[in-house]
Protein backbone atom coordinates (compact mmCIF):
# COMPACT_ATOMS: atom_id res chain seq x y z
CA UNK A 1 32.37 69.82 24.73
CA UNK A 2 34.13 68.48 21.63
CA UNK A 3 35.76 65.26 23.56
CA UNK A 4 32.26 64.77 25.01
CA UNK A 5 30.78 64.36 21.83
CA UNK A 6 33.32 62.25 20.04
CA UNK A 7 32.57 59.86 23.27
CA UNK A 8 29.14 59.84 22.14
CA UNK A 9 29.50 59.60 18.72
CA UNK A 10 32.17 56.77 19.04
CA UNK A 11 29.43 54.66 21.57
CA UNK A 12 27.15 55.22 19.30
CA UNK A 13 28.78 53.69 16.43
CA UNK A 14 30.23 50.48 18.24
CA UNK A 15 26.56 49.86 19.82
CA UNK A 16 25.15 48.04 16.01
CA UNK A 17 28.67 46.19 15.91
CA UNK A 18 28.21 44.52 20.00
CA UNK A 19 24.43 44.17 18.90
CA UNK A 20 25.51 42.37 15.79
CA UNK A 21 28.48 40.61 17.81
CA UNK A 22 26.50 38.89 20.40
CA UNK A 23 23.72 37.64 17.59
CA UNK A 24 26.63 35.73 16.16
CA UNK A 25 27.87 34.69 18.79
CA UNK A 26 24.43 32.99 20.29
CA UNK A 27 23.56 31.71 16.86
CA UNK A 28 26.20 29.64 16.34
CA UNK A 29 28.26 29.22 12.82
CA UNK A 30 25.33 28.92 10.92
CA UNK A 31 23.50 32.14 11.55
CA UNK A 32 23.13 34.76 8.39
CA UNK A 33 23.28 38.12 8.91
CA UNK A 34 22.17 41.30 6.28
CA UNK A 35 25.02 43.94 7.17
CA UNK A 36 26.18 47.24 4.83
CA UNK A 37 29.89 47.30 4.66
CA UNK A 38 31.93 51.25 5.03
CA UNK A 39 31.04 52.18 1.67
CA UNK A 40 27.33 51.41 2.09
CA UNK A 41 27.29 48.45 0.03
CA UNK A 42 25.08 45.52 1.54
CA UNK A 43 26.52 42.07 2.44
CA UNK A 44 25.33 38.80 3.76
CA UNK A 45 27.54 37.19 6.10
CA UNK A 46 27.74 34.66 8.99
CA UNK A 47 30.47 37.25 10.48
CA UNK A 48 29.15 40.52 11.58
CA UNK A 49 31.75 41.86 12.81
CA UNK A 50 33.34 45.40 11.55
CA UNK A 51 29.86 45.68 9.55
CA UNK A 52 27.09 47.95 10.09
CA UNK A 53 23.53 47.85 10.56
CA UNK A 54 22.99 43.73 10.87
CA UNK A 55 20.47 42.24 11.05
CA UNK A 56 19.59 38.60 11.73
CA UNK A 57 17.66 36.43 8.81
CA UNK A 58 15.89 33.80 9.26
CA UNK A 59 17.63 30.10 9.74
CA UNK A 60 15.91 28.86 6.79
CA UNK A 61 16.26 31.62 4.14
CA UNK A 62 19.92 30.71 4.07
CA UNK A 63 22.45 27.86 5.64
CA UNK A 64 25.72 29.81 4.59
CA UNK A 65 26.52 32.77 2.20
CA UNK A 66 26.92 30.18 -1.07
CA UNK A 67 24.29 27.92 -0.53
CA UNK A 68 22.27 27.38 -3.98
CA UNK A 69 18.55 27.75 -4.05
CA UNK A 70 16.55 25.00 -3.64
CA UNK A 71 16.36 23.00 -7.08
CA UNK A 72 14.01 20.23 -5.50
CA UNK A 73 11.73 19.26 -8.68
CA UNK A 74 7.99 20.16 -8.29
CA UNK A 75 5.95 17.11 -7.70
CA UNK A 76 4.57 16.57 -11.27
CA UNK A 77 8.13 16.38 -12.44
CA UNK A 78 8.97 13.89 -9.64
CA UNK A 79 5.91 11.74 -10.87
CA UNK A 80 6.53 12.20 -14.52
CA UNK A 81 10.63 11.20 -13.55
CA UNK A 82 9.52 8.20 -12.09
CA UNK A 83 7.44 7.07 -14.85
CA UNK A 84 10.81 7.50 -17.20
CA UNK A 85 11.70 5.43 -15.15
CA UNK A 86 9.97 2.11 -15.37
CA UNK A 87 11.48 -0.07 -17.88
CA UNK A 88 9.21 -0.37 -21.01
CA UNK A 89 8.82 -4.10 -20.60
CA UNK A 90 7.89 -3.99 -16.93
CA UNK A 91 5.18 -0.76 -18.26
CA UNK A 92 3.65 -3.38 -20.83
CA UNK A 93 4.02 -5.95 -17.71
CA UNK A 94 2.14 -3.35 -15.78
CA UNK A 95 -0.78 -2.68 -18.82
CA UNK A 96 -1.50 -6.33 -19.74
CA UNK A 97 -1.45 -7.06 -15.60
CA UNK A 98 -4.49 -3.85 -15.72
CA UNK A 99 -6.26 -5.93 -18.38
CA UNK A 100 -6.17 -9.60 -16.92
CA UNK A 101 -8.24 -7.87 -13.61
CA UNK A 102 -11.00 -6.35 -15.98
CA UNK A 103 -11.34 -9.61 -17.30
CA UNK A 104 -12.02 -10.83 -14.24
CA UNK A 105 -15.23 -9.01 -13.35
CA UNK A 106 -16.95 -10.65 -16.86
CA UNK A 107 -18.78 -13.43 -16.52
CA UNK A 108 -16.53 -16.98 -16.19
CA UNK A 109 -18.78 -19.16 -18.11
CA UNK A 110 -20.69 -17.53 -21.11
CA UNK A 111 -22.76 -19.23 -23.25
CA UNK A 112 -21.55 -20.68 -26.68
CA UNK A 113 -24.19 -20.86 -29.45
CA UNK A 114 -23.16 -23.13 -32.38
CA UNK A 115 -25.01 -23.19 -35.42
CA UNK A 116 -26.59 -26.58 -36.53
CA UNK A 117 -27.27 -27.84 -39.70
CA UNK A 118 -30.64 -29.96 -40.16
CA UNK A 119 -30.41 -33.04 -41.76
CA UNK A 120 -33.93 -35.33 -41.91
CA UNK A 121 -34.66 -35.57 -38.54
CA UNK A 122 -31.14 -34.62 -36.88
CA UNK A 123 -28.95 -31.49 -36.10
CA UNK A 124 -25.34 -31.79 -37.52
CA UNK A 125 -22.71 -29.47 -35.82
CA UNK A 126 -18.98 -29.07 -37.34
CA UNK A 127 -16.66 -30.18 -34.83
CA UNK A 128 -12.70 -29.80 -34.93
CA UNK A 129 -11.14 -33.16 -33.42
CA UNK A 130 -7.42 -32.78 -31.42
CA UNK A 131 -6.99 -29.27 -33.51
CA UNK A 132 -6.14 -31.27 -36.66
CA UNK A 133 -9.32 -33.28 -38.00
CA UNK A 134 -12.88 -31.82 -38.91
CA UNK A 135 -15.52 -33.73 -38.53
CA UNK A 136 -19.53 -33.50 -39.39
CA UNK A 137 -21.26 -35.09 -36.20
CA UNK A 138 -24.65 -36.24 -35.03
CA UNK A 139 -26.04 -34.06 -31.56
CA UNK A 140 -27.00 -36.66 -30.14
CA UNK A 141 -28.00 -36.11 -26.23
CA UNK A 142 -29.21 -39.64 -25.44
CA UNK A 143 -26.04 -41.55 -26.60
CA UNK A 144 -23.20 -41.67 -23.48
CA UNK A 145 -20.50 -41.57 -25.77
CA UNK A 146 -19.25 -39.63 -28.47
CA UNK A 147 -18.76 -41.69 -31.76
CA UNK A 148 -16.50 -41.66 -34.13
CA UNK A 149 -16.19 -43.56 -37.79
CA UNK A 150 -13.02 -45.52 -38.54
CA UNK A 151 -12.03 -43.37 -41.32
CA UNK A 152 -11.97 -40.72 -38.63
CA UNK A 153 -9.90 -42.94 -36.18
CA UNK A 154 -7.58 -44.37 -38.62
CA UNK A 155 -6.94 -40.07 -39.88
CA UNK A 156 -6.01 -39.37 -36.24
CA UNK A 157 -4.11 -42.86 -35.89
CA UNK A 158 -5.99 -43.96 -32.98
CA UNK A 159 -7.64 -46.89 -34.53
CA UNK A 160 -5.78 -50.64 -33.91
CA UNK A 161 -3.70 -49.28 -30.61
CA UNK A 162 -2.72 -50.89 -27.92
CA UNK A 163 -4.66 -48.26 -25.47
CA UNK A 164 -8.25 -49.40 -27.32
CA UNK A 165 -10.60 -50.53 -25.02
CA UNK A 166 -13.56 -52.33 -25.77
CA UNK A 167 -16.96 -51.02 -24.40
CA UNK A 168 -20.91 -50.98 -24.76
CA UNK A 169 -22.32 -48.22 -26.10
CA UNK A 170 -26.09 -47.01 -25.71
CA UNK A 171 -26.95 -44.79 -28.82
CA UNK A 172 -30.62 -43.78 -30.29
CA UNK A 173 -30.60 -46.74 -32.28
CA UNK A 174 -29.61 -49.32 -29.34
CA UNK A 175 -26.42 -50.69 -27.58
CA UNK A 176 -23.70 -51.89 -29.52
CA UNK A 177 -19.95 -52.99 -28.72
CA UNK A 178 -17.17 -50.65 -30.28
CA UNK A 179 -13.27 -49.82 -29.71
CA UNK A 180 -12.92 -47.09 -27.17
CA UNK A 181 -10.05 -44.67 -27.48
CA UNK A 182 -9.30 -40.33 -25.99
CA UNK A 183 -8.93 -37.35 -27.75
CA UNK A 184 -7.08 -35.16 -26.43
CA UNK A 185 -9.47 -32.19 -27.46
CA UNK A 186 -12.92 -31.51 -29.02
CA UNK A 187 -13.98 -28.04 -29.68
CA UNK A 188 -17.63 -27.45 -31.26
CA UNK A 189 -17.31 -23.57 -31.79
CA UNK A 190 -15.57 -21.84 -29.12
CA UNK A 191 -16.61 -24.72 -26.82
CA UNK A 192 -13.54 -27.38 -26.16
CA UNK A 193 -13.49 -29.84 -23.62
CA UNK A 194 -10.36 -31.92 -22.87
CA UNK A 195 -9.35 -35.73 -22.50
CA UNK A 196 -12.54 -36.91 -24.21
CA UNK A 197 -13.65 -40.80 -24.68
CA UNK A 198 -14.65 -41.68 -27.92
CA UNK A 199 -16.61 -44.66 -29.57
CA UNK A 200 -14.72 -45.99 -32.70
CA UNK A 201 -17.61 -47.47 -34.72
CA UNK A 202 -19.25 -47.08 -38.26
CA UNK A 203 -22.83 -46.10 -37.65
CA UNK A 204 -25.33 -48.01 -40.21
CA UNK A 205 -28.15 -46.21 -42.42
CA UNK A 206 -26.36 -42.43 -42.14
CA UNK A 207 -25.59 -39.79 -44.86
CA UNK A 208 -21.94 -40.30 -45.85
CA UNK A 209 -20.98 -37.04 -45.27
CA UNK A 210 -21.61 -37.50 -41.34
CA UNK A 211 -18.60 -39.14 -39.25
CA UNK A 212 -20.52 -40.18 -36.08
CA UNK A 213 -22.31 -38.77 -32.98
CA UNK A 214 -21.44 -35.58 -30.55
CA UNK A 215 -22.71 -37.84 -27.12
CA UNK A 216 -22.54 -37.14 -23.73
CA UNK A 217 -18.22 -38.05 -23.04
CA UNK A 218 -18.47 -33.85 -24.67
CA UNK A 219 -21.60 -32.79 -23.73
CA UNK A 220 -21.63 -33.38 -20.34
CA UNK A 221 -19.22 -30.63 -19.52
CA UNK A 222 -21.91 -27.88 -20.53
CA UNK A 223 -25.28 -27.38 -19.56
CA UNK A 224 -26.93 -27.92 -22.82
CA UNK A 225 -30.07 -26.20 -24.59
CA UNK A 226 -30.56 -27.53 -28.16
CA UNK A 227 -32.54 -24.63 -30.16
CA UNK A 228 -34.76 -26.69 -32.56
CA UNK A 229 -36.56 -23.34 -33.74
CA UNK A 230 -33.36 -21.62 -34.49
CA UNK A 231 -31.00 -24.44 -35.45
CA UNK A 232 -28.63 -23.60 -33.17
CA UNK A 233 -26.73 -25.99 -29.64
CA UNK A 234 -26.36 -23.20 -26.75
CA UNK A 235 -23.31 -24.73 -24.39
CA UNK A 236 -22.93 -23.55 -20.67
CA UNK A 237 -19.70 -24.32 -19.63
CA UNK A 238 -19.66 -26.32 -16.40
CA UNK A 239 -17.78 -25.12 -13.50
CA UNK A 240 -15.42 -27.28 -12.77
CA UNK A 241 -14.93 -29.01 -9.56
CA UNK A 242 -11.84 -27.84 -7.00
């Protein structure tokens, strides 16, 4: 009776151990098992063997017995790592890049009111002449040209060049013949047009403090309203032509 039950006691213990065995052996190297050793202790292992009590865990709870947890960032700290990142020039790069494509949706060509300054029957506006020169000039709308005195001319050295050209000019008081000469800029306001031809010529029977005529070589790159009421030259800019 004794010998019997030693038999069964002995079967009984090796069964967990061939159970335990033949997981590892069909899981390969990388299997993880949860065994207690003799004393009752528990132990994870990828060998089994002389253990008790295994059981299998899951593949992806653990790839061998000192594998680290997973210390992936969270994805707020990958986003916020990424923006550390960016170098601060390419970040300002990035900003003023942001700002050029809301200035895009705004309107291309605003108007541009100038204030005028009545004199008699006439509208004076201040205009600055190639960003170095102020002058006080004429509106006038029906001359083609845009007139300058010679004080003017000789201030921005333009007068007595080789490059003068000598032309007709149709103003409100009648055609005359006058040196012709560019600027290379005339702003009225925040209105500037480019590469404009002027008249050199002292206009008779004016104020002295007015150096010519604002004619149609500037004007003609805006639509123009003059405001009589209000004293005041509204500008369209023109788009220009591809």
């Amino acid at each position: 009776m004794y010998l019997k039950t030693a038999r069964h006691i002995t079967l009984w213990w090796l069964f967990p151990v061939l159970v335990c065995s033949i997981l590892w052996t069909d899981s390969g190297d990388s299997a993880t098992y949860d065994c207690l050793d003799e004393s009752g202790a528990r132990v994870l292992t990828d060998n089994p063997a002389q253990l008790f009590k295994c059981a299998l865990l899951p593949s992806q709870s653990f790839s061998s017995t000192n594998q680290a947890p997973s210390t992936a960032p969270i994805p707020e700290a990958n986003a916020k790592a990424r923006r550390d990142q960016i170098p601060p020039d390419t970040q300002i790069s990035a900003h003023l890049s942001s700002l050029n494509e809301e200035n895009q949706d705004r309107p291309l060509n605003e108007d541009i009111t100038v204030p005028l300054t009545k004199n008699g029957g006439s509208f004076v506006v201040h205009a600055m002449l190639n960003q170095e020169r102020s002058a006080q000039l004429i509106v006038d709308t029906g001359a083609s040209m845009t007139v300058l005195s010679t004080q003017v001319a000789i201030d921005l050295g333009i007068l007595g060049t080789t490059d003068n050209e000598i032309l007709t000019v149709n103003t409100a008081g009648g055609s005359v013949q006058v040196n012709m000469n560019y600027l290379s800029s005339i702003s009225v306001g925040t209105a500037e047009a480019t590469n404009v031809a002027v008249a050199l010529h002292d206009l008779p029977d004016i104020p002295e403090h007015i150096e010519g005529l604002l004619g149609m070589s500037f004007l003609k790159h805006f639509l123009v309203t003059l405001d009589a009421e209000h004293a005041r030259l509204i500008l369209h800019p023109k788009q220009k032509k591809p």
